[in-house]
C-alpha atoms as a PDB file:
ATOM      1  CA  UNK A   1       9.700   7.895  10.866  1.00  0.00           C
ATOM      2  CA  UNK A   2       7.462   4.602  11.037  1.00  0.00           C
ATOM      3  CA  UNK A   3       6.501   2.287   8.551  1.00  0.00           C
ATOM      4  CA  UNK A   4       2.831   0.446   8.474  1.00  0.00           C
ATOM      5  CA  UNK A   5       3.062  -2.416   7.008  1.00  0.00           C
ATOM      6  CA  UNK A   6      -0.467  -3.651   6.110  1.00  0.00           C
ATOM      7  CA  UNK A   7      -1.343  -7.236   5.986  1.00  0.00           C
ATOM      8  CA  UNK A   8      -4.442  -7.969   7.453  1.00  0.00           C
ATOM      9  CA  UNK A   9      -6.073  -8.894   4.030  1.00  0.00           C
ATOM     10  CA  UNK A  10      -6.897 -12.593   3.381  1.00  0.00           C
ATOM     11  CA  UNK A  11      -5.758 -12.792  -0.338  1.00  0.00           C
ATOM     12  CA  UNK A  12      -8.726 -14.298  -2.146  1.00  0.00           C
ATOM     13  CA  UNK A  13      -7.635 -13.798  -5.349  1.00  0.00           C
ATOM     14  CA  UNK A  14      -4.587 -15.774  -4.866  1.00  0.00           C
ATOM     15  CA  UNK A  15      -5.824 -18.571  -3.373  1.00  0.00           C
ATOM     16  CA  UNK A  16      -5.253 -21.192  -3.388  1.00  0.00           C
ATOM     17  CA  UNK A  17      -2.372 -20.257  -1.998  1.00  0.00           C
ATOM     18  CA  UNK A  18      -2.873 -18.037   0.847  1.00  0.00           C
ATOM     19  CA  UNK A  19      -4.748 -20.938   2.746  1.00  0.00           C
ATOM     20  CA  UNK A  20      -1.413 -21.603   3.973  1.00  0.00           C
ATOM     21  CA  UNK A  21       0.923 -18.767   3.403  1.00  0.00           C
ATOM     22  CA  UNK A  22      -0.307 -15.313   4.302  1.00  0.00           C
ATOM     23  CA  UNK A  23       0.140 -13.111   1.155  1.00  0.00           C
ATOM     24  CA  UNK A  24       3.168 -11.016   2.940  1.00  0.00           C
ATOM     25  CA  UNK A  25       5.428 -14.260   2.305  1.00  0.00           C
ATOM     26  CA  UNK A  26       4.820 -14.871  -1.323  1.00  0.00           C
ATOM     27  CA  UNK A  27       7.770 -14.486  -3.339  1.00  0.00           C
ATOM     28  CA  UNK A  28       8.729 -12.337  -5.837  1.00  0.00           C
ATOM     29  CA  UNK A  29      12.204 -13.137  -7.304  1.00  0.00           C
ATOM     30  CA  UNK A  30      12.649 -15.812  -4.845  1.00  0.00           C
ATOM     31  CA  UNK A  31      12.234 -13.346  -1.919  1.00  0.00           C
ATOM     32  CA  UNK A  32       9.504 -13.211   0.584  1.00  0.00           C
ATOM     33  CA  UNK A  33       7.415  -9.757  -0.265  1.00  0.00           C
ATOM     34  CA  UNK A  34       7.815  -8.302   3.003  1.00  0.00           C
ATOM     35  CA  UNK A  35      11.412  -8.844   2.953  1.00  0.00           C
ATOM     36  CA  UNK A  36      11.882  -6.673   0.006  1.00  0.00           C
ATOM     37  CA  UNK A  37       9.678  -4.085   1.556  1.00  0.00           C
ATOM     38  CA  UNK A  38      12.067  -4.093   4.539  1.00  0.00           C
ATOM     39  CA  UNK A  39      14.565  -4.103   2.663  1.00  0.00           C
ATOM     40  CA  UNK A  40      13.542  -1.050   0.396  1.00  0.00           C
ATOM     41  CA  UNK A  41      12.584   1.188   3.752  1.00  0.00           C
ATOM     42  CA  UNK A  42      15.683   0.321   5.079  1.00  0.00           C
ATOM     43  CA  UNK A  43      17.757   1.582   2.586  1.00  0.00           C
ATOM     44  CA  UNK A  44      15.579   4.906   2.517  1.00  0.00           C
ATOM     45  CA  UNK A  45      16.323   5.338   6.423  1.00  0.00           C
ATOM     46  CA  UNK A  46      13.849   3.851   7.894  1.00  0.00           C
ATOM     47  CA  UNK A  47      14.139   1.421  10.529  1.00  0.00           C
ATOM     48  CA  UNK A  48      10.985   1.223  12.582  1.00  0.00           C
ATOM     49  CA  UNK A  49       7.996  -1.046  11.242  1.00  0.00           C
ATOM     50  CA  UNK A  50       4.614  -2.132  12.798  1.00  0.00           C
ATOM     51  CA  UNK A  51       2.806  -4.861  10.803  1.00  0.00           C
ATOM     52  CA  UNK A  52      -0.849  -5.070  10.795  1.00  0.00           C
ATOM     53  CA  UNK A  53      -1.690  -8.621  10.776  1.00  0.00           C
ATOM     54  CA  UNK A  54      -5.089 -10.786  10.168  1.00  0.00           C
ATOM     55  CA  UNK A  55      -5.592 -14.266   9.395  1.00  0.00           C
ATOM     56  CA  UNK A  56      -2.226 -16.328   9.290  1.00  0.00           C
ATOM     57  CA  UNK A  57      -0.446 -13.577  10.530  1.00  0.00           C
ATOM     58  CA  UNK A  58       1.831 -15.363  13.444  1.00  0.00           C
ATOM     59  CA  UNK A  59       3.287 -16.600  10.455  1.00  0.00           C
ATOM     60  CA  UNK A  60       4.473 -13.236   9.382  1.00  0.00           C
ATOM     61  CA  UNK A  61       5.450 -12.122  12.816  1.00  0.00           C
ATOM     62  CA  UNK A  62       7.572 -16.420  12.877  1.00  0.00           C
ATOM     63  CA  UNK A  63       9.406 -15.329   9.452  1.00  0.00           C
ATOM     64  CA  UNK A  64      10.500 -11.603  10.357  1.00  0.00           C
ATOM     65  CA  UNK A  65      11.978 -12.644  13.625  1.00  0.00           C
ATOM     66  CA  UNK A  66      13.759 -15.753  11.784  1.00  0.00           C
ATOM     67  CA  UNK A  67      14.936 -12.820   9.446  1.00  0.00           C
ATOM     68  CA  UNK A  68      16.371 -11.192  12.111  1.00  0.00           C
ATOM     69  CA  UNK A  69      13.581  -8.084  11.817  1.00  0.00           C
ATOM     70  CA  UNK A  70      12.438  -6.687  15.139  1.00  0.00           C
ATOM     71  CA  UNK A  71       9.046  -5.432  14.024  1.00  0.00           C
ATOM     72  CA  UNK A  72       6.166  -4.310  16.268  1.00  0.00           C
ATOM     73  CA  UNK A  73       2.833  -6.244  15.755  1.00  0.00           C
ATOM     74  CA  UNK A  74      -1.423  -5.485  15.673  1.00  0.00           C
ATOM     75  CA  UNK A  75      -3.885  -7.329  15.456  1.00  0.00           C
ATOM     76  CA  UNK A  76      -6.648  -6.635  12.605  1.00  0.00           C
ATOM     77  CA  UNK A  77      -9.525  -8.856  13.452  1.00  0.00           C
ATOM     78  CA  UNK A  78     -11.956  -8.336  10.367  1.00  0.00           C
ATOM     79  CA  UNK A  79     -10.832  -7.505   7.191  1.00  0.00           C
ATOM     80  CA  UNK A  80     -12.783  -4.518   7.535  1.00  0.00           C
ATOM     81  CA  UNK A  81     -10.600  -2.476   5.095  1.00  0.00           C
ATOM     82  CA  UNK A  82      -6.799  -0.308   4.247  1.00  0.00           C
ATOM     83  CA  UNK A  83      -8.399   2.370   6.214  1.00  0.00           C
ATOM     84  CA  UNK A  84      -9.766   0.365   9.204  1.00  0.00           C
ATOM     85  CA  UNK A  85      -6.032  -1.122   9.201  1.00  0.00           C
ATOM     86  CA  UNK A  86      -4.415   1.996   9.464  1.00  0.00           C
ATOM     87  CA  UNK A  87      -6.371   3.196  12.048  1.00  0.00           C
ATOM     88  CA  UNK A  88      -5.262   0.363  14.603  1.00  0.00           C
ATOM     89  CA  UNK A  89      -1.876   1.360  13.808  1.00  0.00           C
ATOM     90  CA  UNK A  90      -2.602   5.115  14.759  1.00  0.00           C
ATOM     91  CA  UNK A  91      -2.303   5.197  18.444  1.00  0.00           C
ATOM     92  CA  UNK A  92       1.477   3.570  17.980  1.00  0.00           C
ATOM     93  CA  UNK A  93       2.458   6.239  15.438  1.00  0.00           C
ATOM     94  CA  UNK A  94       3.924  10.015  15.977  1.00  0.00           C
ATOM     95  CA  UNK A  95       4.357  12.318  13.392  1.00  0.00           C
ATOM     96  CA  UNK A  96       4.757  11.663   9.527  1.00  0.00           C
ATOM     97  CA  UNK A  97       4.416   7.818   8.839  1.00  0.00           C
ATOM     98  CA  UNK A  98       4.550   5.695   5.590  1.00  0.00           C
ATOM     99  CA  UNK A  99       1.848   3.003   4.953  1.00  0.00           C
ATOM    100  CA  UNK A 100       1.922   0.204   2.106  1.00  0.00           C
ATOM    101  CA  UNK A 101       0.175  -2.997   1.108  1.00  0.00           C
ATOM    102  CA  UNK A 102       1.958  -5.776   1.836  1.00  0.00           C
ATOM    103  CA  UNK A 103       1.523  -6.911  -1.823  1.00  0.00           C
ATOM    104  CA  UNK A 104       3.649  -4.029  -3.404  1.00  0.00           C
ATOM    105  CA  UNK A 105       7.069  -4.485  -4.491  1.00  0.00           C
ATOM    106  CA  UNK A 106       8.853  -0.600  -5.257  1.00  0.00           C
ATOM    107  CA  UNK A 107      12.588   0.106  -5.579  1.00  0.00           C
ATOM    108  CA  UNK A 108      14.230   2.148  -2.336  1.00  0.00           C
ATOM    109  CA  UNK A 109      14.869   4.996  -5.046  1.00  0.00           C
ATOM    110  CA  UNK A 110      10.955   5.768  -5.094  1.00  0.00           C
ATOM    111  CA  UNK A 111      10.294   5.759  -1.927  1.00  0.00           C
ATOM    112  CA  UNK A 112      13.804   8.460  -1.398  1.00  0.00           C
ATOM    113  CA  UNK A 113      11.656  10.343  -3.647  1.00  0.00           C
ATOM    114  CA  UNK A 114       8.637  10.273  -2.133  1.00  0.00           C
ATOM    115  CA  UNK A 115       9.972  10.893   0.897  1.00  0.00           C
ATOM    116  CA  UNK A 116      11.760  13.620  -0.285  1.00  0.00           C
ATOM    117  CA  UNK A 117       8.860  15.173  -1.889  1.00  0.00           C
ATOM    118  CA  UNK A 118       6.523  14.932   1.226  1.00  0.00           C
ATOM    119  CA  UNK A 119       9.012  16.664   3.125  1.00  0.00           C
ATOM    120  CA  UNK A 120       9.845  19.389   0.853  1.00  0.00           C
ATOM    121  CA  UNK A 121       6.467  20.162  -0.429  1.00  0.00           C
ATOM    122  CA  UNK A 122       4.898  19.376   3.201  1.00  0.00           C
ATOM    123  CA  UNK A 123       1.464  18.111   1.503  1.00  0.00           C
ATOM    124  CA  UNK A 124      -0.892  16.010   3.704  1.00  0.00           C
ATOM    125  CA  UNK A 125      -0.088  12.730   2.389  1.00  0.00           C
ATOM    126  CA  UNK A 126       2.313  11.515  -0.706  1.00  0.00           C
ATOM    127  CA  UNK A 127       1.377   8.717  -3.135  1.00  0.00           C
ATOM    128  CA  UNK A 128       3.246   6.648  -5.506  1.00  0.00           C
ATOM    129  CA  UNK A 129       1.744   6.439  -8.741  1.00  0.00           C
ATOM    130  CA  UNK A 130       2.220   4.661 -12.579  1.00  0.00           C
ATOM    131  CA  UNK A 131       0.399   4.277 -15.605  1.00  0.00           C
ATOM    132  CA  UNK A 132      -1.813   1.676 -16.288  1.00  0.00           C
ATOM    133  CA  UNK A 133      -3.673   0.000 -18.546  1.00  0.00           C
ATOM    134  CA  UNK A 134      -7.600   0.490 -18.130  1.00  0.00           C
ATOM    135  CA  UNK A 135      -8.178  -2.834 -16.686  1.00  0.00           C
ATOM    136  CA  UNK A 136      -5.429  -3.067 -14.351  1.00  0.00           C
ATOM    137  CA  UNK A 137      -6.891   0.515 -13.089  1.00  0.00           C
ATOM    138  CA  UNK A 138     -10.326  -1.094 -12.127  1.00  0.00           C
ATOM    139  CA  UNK A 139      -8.265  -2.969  -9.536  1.00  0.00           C
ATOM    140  CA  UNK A 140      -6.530   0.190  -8.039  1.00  0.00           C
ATOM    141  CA  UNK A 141      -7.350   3.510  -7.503  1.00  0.00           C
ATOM    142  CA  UNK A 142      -7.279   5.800 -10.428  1.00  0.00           C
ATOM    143  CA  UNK A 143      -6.613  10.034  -9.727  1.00  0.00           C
ATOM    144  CA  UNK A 144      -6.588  13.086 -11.292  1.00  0.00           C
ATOM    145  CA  UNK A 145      -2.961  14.665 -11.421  1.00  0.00           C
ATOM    146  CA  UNK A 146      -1.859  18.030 -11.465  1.00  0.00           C
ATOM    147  CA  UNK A 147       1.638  19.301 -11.870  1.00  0.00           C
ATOM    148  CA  UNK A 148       2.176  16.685  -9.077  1.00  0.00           C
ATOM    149  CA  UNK A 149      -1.042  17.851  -7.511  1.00  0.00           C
ATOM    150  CA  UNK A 150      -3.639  15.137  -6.741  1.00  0.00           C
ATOM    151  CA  UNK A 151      -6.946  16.530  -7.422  1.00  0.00           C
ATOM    152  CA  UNK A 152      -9.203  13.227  -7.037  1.00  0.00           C
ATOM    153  CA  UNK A 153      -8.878   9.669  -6.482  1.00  0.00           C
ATOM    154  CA  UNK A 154     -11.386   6.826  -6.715  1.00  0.00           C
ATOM    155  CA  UNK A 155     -11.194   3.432  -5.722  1.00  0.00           C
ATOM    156  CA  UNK A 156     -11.545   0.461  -7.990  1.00  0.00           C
ATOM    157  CA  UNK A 157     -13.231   2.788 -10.628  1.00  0.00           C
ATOM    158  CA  UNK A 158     -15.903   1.281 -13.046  1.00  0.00           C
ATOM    159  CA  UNK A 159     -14.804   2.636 -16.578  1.00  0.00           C
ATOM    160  CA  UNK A 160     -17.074   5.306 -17.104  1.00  0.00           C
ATOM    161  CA  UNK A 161     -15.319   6.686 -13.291  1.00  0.00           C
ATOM    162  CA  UNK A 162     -11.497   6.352 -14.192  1.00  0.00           C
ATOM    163  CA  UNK A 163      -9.908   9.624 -14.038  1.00  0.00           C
ATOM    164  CA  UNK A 164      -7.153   9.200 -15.877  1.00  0.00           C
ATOM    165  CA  UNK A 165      -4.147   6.563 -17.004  1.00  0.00           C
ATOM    166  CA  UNK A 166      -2.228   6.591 -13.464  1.00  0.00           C
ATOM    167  CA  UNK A 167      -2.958   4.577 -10.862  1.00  0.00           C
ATOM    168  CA  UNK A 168      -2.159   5.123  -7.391  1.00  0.00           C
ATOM    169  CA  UNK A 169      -0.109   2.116  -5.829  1.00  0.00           C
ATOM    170  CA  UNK A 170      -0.847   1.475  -2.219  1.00  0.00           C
ATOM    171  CA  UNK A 171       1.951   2.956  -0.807  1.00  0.00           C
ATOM    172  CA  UNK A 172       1.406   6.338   1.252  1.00  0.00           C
ATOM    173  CA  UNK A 173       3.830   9.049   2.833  1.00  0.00           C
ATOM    174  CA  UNK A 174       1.406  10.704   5.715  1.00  0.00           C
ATOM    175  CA  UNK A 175       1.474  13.744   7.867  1.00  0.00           C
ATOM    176  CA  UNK A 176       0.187  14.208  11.594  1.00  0.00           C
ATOM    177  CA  UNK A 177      -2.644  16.080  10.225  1.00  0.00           C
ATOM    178  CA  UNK A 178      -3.836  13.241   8.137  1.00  0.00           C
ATOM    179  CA  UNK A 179      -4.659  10.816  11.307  1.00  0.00           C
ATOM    180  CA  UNK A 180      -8.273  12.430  11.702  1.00  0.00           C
ATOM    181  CA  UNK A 181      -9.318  11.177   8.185  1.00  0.00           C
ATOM    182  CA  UNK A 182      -8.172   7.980   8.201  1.00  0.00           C
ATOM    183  CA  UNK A 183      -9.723   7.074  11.630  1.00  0.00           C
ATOM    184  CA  UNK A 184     -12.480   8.977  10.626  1.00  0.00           C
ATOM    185  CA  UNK A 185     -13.631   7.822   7.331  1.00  0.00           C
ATOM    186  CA  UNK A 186     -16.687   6.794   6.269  1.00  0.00           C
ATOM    187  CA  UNK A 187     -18.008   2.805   5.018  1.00  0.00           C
ATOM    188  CA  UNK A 188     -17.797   2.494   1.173  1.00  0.00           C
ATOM    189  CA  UNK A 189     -19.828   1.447  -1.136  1.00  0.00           C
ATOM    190  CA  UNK A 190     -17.785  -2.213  -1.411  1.00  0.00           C
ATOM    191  CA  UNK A 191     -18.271  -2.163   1.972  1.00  0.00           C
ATOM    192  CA  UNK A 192     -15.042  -1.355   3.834  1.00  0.00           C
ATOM    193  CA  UNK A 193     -12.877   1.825   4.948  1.00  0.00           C
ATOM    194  CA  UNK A 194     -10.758   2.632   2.440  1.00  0.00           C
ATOM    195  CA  UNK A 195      -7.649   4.931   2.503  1.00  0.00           C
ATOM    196  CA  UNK A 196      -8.594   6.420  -0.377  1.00  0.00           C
ATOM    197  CA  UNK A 197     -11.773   7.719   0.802  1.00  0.00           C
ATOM    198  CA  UNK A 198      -9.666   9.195   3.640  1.00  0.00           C
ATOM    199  CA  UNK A 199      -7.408  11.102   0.858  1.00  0.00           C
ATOM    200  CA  UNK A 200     -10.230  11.929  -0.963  1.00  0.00           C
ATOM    201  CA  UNK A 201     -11.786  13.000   1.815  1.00  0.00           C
ATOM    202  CA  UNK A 202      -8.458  15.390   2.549  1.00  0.00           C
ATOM    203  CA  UNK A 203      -8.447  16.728  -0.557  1.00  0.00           C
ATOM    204  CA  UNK A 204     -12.009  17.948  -0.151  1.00  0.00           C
ATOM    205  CA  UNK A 205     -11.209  19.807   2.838  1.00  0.00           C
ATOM    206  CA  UNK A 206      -8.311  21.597   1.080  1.00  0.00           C
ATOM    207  CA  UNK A 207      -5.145  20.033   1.744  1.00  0.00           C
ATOM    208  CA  UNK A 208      -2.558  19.706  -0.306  1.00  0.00           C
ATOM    209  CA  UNK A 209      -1.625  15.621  -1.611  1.00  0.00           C
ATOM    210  CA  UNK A 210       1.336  15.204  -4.008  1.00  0.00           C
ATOM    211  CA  UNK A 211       2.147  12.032  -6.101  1.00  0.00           C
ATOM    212  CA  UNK A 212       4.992  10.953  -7.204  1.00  0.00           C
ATOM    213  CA  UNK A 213       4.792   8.657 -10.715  1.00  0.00           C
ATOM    214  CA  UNK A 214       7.273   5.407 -10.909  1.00  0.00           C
ATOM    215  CA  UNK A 215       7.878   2.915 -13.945  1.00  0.00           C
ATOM    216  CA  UNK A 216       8.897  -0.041 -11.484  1.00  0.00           C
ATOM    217  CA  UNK A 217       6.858  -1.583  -8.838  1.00  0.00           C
ATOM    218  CA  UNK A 218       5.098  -5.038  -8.689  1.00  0.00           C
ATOM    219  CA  UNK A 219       2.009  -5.651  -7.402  1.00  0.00           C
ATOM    220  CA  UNK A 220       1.169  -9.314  -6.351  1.00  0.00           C
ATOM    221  CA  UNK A 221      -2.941  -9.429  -6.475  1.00  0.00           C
ATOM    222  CA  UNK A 222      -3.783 -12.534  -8.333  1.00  0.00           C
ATOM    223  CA  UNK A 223      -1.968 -15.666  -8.694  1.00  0.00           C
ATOM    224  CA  UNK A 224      -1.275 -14.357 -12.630  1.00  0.00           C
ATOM    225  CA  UNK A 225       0.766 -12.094 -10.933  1.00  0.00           C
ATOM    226  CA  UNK A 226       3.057 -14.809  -8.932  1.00  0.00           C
ATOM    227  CA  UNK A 227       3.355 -17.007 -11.553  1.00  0.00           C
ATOM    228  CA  UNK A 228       4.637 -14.146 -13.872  1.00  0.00           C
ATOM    229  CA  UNK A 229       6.927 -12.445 -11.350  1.00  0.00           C
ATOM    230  CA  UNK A 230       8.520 -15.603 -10.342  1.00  0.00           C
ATOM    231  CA  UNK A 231       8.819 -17.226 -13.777  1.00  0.00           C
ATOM    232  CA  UNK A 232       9.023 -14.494 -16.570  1.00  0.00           C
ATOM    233  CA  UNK A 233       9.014 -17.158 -19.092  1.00  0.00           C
ATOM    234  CA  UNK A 234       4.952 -17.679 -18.552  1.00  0.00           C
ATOM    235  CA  UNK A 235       4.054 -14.200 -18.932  1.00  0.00           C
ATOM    236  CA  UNK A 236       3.303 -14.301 -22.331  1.00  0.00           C
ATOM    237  CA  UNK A 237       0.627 -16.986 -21.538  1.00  0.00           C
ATOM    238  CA  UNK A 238      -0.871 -15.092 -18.382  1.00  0.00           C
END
């Protein structure tokens, strides 16, 4: 199985410090996100990763070959979206794949689970998921859950759409059959293609998707969030 790594985003909301470092190389705990996402797959079997890159991103291809990481590389011109991402990864991909944000930090465990579940259950797609507050769910994508069922996601609800109190983390176990959504999703209302638009759009058509909930994962969107994972001392004050 291959892992999508996506990083083709620009990182506005931590600037300003992804003018120079693309958000991939951020640390958490001292470590470089993507490391610890290579790291994590690794551990859970999987050796083959393609990174979807956009602005800054020779830097990301510089560090992983420094790091001794031999991963394949394309090119994501306009940041036109997680769905529009995933789709220029498509054509290198066979079979079941994993995709994740290159801004998520999850322990190997999960993702053994996930994996696990996705190929026991043999849904369409598998997400990792975790409670939230109601705020931090306006800046991910809220679902409906079912005895591990997915019935519904939205992206970036407003508060009169969130669903419920879990969040789905953008990290994604995919089948073969899902590769016609994804490529063939339609533009949002924020504009962009969006990979949860393509689940929704699965679970409309009656497929099966499965989550899986975690307590642990970090998710480095704002520069609150680097501050606070890197010193734990401030987070009171963020």
């Amino acid at each position: 199985m291959k892992a999508v790594i996506l990083a083709g985003g620009r990182g506005k909301r931590l600037r300003p410090f992804t003018e120079a470092v693309p958000k991939a190389l951020l640390p958490v705990e001292g470590k470089a996100v993507i490391l610890h996402q290579v790291e994590a797959l690794r551990s859970a079997g999987v050796e083959e990763v393609l990174v979807v890159r956009g602005a800054l991103g020779e830097k990301i291809e510089r560090f992983l070959r420094r790091h001794g990481v031999d991963a394949g590389f394309v090119t994501q011109a306009s940041p036109l979206g997680s769905a529009h991402a995933l789709s220029l990864a498509l054509p290198h991909l066979e079979g079941d794949f994993i995709a994740l944000a290159c801004d998520y930090v999850f322990p190997a465990e999960h993702l053994r689970e996930l994996l696990r579940v996705h190929r026991t259950a043999r849904p369409v797609a598998t997400l990792s998921l975790k409670r939230m507050g109601r705020e931090e769910i306006k800046e991910a994508s809220t679902v409906l859950l079912e005895h591990g069922r997915v019935l519904r996601i939205v992206e970036k609800p407003r508060e009169e759409e969130i669903l419920s109190e879990i969040a789905a983390a953008p990290l994604y176990v995919f089948s073969e059959e899902a590769r016609g959504f994804i490529s063939g999703v339609e533009l949002s209302p924020r504009g962009e293609y969006e990979i949860a638009s393509a689940i929704q759009d699965m679970i409309d058509s009656g497929l099966e998707v499965r989550g899986v909930l975690t307590e642990r994962w970090a998710h480095l969107s704002r520069w609150q969030d680097l501050l606070a994972l890197n010193f734990p001392y401030l987070r009171e004050f963020l």
